[in-house]
Protein backbone atom coordinates (compact mmCIF):
# COMPACT_ATOMS: atom_id res chain seq x y z
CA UNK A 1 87.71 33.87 -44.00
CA UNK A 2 83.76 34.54 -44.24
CA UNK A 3 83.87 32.43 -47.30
CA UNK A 4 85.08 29.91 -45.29
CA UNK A 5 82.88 29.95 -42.67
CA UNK A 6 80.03 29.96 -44.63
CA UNK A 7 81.41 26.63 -46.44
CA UNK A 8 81.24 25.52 -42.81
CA UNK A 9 78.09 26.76 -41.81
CA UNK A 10 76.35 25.18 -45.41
CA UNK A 11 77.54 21.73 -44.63
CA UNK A 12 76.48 22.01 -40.83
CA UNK A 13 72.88 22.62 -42.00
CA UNK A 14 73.13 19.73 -44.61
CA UNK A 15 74.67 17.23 -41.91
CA UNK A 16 71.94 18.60 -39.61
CA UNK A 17 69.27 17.39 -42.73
CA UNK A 18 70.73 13.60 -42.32
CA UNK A 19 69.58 13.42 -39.06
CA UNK A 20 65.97 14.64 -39.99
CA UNK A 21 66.06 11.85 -42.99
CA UNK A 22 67.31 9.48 -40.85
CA UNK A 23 64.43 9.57 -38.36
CA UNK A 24 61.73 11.16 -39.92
CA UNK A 25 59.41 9.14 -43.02
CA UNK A 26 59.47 10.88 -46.13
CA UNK A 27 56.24 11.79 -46.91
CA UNK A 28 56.22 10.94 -50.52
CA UNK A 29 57.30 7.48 -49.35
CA UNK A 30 55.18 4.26 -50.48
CA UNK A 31 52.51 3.19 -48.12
CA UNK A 32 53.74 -0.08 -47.39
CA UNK A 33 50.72 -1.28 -45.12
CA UNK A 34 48.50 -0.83 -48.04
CA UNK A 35 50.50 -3.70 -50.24
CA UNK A 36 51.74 -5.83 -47.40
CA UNK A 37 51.02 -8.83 -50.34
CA UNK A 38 53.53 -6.99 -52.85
CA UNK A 39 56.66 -6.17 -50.56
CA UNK A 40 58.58 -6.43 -47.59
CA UNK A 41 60.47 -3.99 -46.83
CA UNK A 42 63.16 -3.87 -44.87
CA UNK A 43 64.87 -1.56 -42.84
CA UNK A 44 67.72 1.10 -44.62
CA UNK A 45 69.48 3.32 -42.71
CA UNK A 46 72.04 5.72 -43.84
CA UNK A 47 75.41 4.65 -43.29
CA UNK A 48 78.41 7.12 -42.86
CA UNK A 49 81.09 6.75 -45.24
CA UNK A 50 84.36 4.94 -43.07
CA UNK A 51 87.33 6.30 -43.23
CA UNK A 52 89.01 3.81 -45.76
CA UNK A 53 85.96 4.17 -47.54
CA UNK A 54 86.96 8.12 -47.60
CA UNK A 55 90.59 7.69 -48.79
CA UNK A 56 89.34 4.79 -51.66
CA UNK A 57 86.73 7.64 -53.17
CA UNK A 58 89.13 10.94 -52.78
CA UNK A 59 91.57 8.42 -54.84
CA UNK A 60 88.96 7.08 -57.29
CA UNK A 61 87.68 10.89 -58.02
CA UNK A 62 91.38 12.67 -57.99
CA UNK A 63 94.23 9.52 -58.10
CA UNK A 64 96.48 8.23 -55.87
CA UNK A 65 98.92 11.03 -54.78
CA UNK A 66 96.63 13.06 -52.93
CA UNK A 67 97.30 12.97 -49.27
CA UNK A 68 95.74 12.61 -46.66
CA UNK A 69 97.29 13.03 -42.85
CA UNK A 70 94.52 14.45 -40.98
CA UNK A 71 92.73 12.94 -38.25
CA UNK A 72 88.87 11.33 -38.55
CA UNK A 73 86.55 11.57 -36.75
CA UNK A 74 85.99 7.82 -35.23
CA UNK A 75 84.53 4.53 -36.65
CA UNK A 76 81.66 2.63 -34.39
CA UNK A 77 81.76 -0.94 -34.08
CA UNK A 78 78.26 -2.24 -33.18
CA UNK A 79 77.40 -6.10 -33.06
CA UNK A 80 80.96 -6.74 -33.57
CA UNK A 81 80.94 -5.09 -36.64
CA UNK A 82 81.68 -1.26 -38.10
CA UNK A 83 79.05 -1.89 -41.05
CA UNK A 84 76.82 -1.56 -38.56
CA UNK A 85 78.10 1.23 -36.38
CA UNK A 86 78.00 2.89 -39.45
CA UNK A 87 74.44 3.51 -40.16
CA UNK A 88 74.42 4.79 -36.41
CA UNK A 89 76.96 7.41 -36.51
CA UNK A 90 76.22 10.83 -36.91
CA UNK A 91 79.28 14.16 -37.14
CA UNK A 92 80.46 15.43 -34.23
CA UNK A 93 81.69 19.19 -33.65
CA UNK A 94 85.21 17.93 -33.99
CA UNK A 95 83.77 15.55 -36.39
CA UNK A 96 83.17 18.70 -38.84
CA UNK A 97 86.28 20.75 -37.92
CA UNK A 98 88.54 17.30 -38.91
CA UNK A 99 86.34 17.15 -42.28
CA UNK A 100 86.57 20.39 -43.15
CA UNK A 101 90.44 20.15 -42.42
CA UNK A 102 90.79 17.05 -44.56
CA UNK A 103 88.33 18.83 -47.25
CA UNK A 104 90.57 21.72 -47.33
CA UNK A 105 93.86 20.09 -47.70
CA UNK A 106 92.59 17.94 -50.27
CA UNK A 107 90.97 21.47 -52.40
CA UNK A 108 94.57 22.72 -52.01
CA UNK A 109 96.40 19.46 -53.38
CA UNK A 110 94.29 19.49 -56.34
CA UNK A 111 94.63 23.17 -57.26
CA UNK A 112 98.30 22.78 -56.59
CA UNK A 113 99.48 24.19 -60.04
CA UNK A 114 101.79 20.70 -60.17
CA UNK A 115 98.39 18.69 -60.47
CA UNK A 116 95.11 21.56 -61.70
CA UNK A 117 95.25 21.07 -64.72
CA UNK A 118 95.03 17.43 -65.16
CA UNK A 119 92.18 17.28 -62.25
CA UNK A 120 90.09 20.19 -62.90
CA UNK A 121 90.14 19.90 -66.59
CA UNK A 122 89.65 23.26 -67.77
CA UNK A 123 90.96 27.05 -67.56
CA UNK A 124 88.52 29.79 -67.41
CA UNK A 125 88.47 32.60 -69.78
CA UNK A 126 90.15 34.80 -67.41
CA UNK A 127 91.96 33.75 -64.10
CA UNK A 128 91.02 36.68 -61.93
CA UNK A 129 87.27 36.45 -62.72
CA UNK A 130 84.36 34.05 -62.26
CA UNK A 131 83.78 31.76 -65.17
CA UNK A 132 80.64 29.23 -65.01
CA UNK A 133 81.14 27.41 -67.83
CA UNK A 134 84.51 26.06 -66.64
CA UNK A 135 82.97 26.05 -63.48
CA UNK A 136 80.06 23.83 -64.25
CA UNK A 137 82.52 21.05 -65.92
CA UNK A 138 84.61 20.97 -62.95
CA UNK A 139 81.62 20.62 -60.32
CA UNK A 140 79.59 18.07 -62.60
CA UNK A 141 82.28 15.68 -63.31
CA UNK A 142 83.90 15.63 -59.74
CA UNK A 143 80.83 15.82 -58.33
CA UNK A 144 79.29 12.37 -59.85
CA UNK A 145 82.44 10.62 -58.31
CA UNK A 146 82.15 12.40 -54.82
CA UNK A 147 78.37 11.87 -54.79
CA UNK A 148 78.33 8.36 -56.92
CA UNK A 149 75.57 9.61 -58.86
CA UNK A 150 74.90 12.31 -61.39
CA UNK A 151 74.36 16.28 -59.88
CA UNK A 152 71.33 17.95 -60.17
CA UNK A 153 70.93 21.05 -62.05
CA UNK A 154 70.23 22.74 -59.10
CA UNK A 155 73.46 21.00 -57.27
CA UNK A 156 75.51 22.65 -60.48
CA UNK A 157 74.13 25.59 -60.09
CA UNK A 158 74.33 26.47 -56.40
CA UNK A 159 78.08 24.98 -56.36
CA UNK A 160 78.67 27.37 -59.71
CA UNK A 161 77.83 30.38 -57.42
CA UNK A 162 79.75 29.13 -54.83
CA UNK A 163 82.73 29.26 -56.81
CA UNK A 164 81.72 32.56 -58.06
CA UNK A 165 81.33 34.42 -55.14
CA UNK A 166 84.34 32.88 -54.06
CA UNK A 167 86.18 34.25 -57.45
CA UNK A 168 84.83 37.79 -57.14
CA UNK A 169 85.72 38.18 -53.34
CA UNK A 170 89.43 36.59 -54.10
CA UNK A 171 90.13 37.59 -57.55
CA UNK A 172 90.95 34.34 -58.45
CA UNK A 173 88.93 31.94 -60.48
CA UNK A 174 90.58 28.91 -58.73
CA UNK A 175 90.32 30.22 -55.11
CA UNK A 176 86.60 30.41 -55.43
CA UNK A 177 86.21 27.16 -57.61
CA UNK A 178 88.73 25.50 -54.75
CA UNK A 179 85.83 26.45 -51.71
CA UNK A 180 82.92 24.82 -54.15
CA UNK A 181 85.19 21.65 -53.70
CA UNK A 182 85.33 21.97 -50.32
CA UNK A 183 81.69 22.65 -50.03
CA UNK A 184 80.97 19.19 -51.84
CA UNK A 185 83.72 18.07 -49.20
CA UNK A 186 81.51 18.77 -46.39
CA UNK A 187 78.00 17.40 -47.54
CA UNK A 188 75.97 14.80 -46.34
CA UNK A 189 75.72 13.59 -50.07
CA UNK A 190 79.70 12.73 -49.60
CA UNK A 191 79.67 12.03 -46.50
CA UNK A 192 77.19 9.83 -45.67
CA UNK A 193 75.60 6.85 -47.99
CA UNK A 194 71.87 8.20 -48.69
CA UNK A 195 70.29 5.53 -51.14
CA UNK A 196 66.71 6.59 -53.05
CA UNK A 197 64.06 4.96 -54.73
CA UNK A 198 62.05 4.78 -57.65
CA UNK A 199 59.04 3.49 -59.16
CA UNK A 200 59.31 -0.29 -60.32
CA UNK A 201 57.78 -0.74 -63.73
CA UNK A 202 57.23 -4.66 -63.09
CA UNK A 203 55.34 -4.18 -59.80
CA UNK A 204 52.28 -1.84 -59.84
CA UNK A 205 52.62 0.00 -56.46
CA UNK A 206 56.04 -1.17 -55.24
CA UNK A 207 59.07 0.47 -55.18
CA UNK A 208 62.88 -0.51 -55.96
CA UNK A 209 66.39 0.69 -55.27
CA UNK A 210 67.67 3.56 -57.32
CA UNK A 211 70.08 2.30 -60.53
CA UNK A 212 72.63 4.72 -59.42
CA UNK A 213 71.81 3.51 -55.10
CA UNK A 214 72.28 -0.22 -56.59
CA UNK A 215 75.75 1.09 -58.23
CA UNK A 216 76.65 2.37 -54.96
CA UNK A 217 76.06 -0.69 -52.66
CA UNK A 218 77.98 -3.15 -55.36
CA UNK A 219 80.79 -0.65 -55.69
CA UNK A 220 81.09 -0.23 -51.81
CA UNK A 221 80.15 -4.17 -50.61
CA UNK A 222 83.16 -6.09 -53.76
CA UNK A 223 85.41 -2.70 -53.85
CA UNK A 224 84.82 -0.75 -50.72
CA UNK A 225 84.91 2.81 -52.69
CA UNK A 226 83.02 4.30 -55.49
CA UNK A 227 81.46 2.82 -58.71
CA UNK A 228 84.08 3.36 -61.67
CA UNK A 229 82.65 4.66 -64.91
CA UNK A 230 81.49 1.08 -66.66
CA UNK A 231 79.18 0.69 -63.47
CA UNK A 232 77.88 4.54 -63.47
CA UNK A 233 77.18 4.17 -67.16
CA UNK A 234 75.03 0.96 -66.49
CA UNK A 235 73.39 2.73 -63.59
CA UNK A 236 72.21 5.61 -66.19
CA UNK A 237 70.98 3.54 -69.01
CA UNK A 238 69.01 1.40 -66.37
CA UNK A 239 70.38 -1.64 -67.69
CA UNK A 240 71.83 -2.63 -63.88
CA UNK A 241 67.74 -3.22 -63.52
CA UNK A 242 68.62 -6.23 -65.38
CA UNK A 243 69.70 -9.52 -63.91
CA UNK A 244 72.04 -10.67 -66.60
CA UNK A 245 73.57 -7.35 -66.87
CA UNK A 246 74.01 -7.07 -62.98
CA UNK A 247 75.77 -10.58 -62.98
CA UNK A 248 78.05 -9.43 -65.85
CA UNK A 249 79.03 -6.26 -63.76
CA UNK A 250 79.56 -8.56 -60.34
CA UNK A 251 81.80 -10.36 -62.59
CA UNK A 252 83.73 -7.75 -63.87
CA UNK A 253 84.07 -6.56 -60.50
CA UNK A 254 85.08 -9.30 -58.71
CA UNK A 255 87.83 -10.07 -61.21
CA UNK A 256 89.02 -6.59 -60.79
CA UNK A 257 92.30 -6.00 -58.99
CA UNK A 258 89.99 -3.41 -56.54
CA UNK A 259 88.27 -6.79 -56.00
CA UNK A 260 91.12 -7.21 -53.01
CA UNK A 261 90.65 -4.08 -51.69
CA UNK A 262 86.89 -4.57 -50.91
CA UNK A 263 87.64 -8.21 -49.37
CA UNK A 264 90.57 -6.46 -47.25
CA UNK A 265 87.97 -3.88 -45.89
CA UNK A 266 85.52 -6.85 -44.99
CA UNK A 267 87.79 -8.62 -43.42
CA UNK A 268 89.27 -5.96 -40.91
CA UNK A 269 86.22 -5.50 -40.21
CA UNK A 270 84.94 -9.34 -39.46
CA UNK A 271 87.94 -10.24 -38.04
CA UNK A 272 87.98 -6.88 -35.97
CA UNK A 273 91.72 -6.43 -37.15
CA UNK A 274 91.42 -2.78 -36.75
CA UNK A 275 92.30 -3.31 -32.90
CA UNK A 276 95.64 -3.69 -33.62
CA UNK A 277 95.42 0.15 -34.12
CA UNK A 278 96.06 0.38 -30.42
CA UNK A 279 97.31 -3.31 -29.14
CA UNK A 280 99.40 -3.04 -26.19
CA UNK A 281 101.69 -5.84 -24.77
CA UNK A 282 103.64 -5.75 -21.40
CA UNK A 283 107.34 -5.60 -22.68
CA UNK A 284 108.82 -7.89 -20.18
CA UNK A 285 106.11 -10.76 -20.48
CA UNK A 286 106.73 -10.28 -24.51
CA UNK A 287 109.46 -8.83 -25.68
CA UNK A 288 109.36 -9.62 -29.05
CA UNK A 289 106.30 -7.44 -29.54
CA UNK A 290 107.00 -4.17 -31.48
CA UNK A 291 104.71 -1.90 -33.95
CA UNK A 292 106.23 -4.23 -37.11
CA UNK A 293 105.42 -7.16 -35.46
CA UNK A 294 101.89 -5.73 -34.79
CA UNK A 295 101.52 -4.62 -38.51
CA UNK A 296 102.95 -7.74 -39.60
CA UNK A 297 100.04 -10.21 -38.09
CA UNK A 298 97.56 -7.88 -39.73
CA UNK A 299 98.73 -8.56 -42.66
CA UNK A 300 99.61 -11.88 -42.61
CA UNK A 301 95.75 -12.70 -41.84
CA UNK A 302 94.92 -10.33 -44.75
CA UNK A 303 97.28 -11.98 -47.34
CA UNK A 304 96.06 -15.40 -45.89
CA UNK A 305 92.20 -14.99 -46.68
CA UNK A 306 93.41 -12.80 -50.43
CA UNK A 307 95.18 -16.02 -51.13
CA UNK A 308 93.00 -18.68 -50.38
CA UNK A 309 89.67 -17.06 -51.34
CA UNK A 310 90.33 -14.33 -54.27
CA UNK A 311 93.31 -16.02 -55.90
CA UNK A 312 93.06 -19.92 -55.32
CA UNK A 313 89.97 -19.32 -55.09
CA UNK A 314 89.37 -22.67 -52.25
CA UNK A 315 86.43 -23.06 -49.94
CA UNK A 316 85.81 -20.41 -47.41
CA UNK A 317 85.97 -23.62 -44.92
CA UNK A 318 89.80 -23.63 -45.29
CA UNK A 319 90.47 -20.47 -43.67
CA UNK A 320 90.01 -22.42 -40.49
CA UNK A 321 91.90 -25.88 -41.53
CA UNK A 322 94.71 -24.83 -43.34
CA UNK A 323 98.18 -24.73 -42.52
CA UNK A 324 98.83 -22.42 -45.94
CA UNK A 325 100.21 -19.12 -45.07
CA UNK A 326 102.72 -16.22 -45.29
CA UNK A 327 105.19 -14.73 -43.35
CA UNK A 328 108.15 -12.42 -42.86
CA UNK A 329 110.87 -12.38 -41.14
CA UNK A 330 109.32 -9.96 -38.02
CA UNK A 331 106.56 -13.18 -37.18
CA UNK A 332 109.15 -15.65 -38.22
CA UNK A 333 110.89 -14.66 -34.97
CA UNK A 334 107.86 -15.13 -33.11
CA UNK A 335 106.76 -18.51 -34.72
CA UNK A 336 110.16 -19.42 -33.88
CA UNK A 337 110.76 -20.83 -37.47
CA UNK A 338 113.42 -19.71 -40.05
CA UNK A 339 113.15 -17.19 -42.50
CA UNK A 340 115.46 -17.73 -45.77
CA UNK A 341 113.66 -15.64 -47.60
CA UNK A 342 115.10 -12.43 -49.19
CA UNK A 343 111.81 -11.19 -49.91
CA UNK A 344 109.52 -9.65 -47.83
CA UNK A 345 107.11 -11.87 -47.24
CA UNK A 346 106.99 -15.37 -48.61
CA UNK A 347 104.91 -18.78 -48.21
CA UNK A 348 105.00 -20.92 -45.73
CA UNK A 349 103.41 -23.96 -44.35
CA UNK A 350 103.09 -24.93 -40.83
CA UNK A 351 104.36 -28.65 -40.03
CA UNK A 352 101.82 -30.92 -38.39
CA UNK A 353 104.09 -30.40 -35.53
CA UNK A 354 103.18 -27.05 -35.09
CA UNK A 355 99.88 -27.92 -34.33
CA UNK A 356 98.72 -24.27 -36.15
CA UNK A 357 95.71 -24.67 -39.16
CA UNK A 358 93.85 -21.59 -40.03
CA UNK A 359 93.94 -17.94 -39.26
CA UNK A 360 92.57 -18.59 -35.74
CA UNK A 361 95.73 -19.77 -34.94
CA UNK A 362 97.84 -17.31 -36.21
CA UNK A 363 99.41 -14.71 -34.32
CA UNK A 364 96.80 -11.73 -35.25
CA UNK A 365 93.57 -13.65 -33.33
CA UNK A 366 95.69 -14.79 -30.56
CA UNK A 367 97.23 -11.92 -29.62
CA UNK A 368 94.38 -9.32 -30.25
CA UNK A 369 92.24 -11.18 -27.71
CA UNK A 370 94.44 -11.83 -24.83
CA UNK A 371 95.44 -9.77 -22.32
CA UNK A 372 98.93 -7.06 -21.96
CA UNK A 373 100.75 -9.77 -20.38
CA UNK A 374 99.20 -13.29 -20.87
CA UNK A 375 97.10 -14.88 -22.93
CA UNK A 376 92.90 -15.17 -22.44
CA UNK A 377 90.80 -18.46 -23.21
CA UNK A 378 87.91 -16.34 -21.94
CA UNK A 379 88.34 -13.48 -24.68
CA UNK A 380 89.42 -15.77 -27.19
CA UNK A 381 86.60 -17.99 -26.41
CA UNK A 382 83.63 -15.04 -26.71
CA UNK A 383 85.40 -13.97 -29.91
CA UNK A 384 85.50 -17.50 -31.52
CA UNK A 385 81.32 -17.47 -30.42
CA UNK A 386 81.20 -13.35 -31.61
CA UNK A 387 82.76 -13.24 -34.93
CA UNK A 388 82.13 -16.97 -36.85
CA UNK A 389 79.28 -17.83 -34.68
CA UNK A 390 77.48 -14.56 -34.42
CA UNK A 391 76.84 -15.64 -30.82
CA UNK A 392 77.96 -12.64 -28.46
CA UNK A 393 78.61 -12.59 -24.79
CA UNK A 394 76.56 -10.30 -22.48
CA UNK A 395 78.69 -8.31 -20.40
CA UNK A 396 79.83 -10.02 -16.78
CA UNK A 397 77.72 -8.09 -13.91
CA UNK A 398 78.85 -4.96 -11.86
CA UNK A 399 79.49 -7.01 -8.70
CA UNK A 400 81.55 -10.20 -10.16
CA UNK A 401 84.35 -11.17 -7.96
CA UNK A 402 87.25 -11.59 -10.64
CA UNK A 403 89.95 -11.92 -7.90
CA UNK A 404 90.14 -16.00 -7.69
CA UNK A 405 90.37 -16.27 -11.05
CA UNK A 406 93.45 -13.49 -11.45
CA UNK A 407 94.92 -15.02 -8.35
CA UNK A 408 97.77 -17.02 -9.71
CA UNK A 409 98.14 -18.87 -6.48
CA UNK A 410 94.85 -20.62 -6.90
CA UNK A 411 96.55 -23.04 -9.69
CA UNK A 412 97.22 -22.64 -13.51
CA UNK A 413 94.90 -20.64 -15.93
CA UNK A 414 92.66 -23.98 -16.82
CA UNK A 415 92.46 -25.18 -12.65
CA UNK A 416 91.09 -21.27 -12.01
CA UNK A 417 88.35 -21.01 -14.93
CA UNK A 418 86.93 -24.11 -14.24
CA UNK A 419 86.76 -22.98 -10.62
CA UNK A 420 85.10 -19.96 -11.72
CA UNK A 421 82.45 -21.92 -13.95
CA UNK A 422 81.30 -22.99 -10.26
CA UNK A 423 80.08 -19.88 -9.25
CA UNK A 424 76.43 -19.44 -10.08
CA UNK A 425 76.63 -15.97 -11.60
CA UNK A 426 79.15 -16.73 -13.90
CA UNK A 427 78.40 -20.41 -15.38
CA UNK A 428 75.99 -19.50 -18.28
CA UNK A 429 78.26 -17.77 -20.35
CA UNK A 430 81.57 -19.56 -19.14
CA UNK A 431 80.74 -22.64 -19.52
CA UNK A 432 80.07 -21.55 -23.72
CA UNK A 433 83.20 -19.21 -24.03
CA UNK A 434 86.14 -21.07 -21.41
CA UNK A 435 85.93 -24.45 -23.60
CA UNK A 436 87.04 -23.25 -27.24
CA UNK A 437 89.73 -20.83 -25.62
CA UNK A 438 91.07 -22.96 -23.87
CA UNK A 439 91.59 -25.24 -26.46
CA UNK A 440 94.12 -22.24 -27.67
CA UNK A 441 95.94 -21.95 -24.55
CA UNK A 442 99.05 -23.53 -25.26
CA UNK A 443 99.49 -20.61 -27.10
CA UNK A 444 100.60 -17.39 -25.19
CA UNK A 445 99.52 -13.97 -25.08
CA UNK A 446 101.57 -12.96 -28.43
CA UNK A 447 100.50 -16.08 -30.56
């Protein structure tokens, strides 16, 4: 139990250590005023890992059957977007206590006798007793995949006594190399995305990203997880420095079957399909609304985009014109069309009748931005202008009187908005959103 809690305690002071880095210069950092002709830098902030992001590297470093069932701690969305949130967010009390839950379960799936040997690669020289050599292989090779970049002796060294201590208090080689994992678990070097620089031999005074940094940010922008071992292995012999090399690895990686997974992650994210997490719709005004149906829109948005962009590769323009789609036989219900289909999901293409092109049309955008029980050209109006215009909507003001325009006695939807564009405090922004939404309102709240 002290063992534990001093796992704890370490990775409180190294989460503690992000926030210093993440507000305070380094001192050894170039003085950028002095070569204002050589660079301009930019702003980079460091991002915490997301929880997809989390299960894509635990799989990556240890496969696919380890599970994971805990809670995490919360995602930020921040200009419409989590990327963004992410370089904001920071671990919260409960924050650490779901880590180190999720750290522990995973230590205790991997040293499950049914799977150690395989993952940890080794067997010490005596199972009741510390052994550092085995110790040191362990930590070093799961530690570049946790970390995305090679340990330093020193990072070997303090997780070998770790495992140690932890061996000598137990009696049991794998108890104490078990907390070292969790310990790795529970840094900010796992946790969080903290890129580095280095000297850049072409540019007298400048800096540039870090090979194994640049290896990160590929691996997480195409495949939204860790860099496999082709793209690590560039990253040490420095050849990702090189532009041909770095095109041959983007098109490796883009042809790669994780090549999906990355897109999926950047679309949830544009499209802000993680809100069907906790989409609610009045069951009397839409009965046909259940979790499947939910899950099923998601998807059918997701498969959409795959198709069109990573397999047919067509023009990114299409996603919005297209009457190419999929479906199954939970949205077929709600599109009202048949389903003869006795797979799951299968193509389909809307008639001209339907008056549906592109995924703004389908039932994931229309329903996620409409209210319980009917639809919204307002919301779906500041999210066409929010996510493909990157236009957002300030917030309405304290005081505005939304009581006309719920009043269903003043006339239909259309007859009350423009109403409401007539009132002074409210025309600036209505007058941009109402339009495009209501061009969607002969579409109800489900889509």
């Amino acid at each position: 139990m002290k063992l534990a809690s001093a796992t704890m305690l370490a990775g409180v002071a190294g989460l503690a250590l992000v926030g210093a880095i993440a507000i305070v210069p380094s001192q050894s950092a170039p003085a950028w005023a002095e070569t204002p002709s050589i660079v301009d830098p930019v702003k980079v902030s460091v991002r915490r890992i997301t929880e997809t992001q989390y299960r894509h590297i635990v799989r990556d470093t240890f496969g696919p059957d380890i599970e994971l069932s805990a809670r995490f701690e919360p995602d930020k969305r921040e200009d419409g977007l989590l990327a963004l949130g992410s370089s904001h967010l920071s671990v919260t009390s409960s924050g650490f206590e779901q880590y180190f839950g999720l750290a522990s379960a995973i230590a205790d799936q991997v040293f499950d006798p049914k799977r150690r040997d395989a993952l940890v690669g080794c067997k010490p020289a005596d199972a009741k007793k510390p052994d550092s050599t085995c110790a040191a292989q362990f930590i070093k090779q799961a530690g570049e995949r946790l970390y995305r970049r090679p340990l330093t002796a020193d990072e070997i060294q303090t997780r070998v006594k770790t495992a140690a201590d932890g061996a000598a208090k137990a009696g049991n080689f794998d108890a104490g190399l078990k907390l070292a994992l969790v310990s790795m678990l529970m840094t900010p070097d796992y946790l969080f995305r903290i890129e580095t620089a280095e000297p850049d031999p072409s540019k007298p005074n400048a800096y540039r990203l870090g090979a194994y940094s640049k290896a990160a940010r590929l691996s997480f922008l195409l495949w939204d997880g860790s860099p496999d071992v082709e793209l690590m292995e560039a990253a040490r012999t420095g050849a990702l420095h090189n532009e041909a090399e770095l095109r041959k690895q983007v098109a490796r990686m883009t042809a790669s079957p994780r090549f999906e997974e990355g897109m999926r992650a950047f679309f949830v994210d544009m499209l802000q399909l993680d809100g069907f997490d906790n989409l609610i719709k009045d069951a009397g005004a839409y009965p046909k609304f259940n979790q499947s149906v939910s899950d099923s829109a998601k998807e059918q948005t997701l498969r959409t985009t795959i198709d069109l962009l990573v397999k047919k590769k067509r023009d990114y323009r299409e996603l919005f014109t297209s009457n190419e789609t999929v479906i199954n036989r939970y949205l077929a219900s709600v599109y009202k069309v048949p389903y003869p289909s006795t797979e799951e999901w299968a193509p389909y293409t809307f008639p001209a009748s339907a008056e549906r092109a592109g995924i703004v049309t389908q039932v994931s955008f229309l329903a996620l931005f409409s209210h319980p029980g009917s639809s919204s050209p307002t919301r779906r109006g500041v999210k066409l202008h929010e996510i493909f215009m990157c236009e957002p909507t300030p917030e309405p003001p304290a005081d505005v009187d939304f009581s006309k325009v719920q009043a269903m006695a003043n006339g239909t939807v259309r007859m009350r908005l423009l109403d409401h564009m007539e009132n002074t405090g409210c025309t600036s922004c209505h007058r941009r959103s109402d339009p495009p939404g209501l061009a969607l309102e002969h579409f109800d709240g489900l889509g």
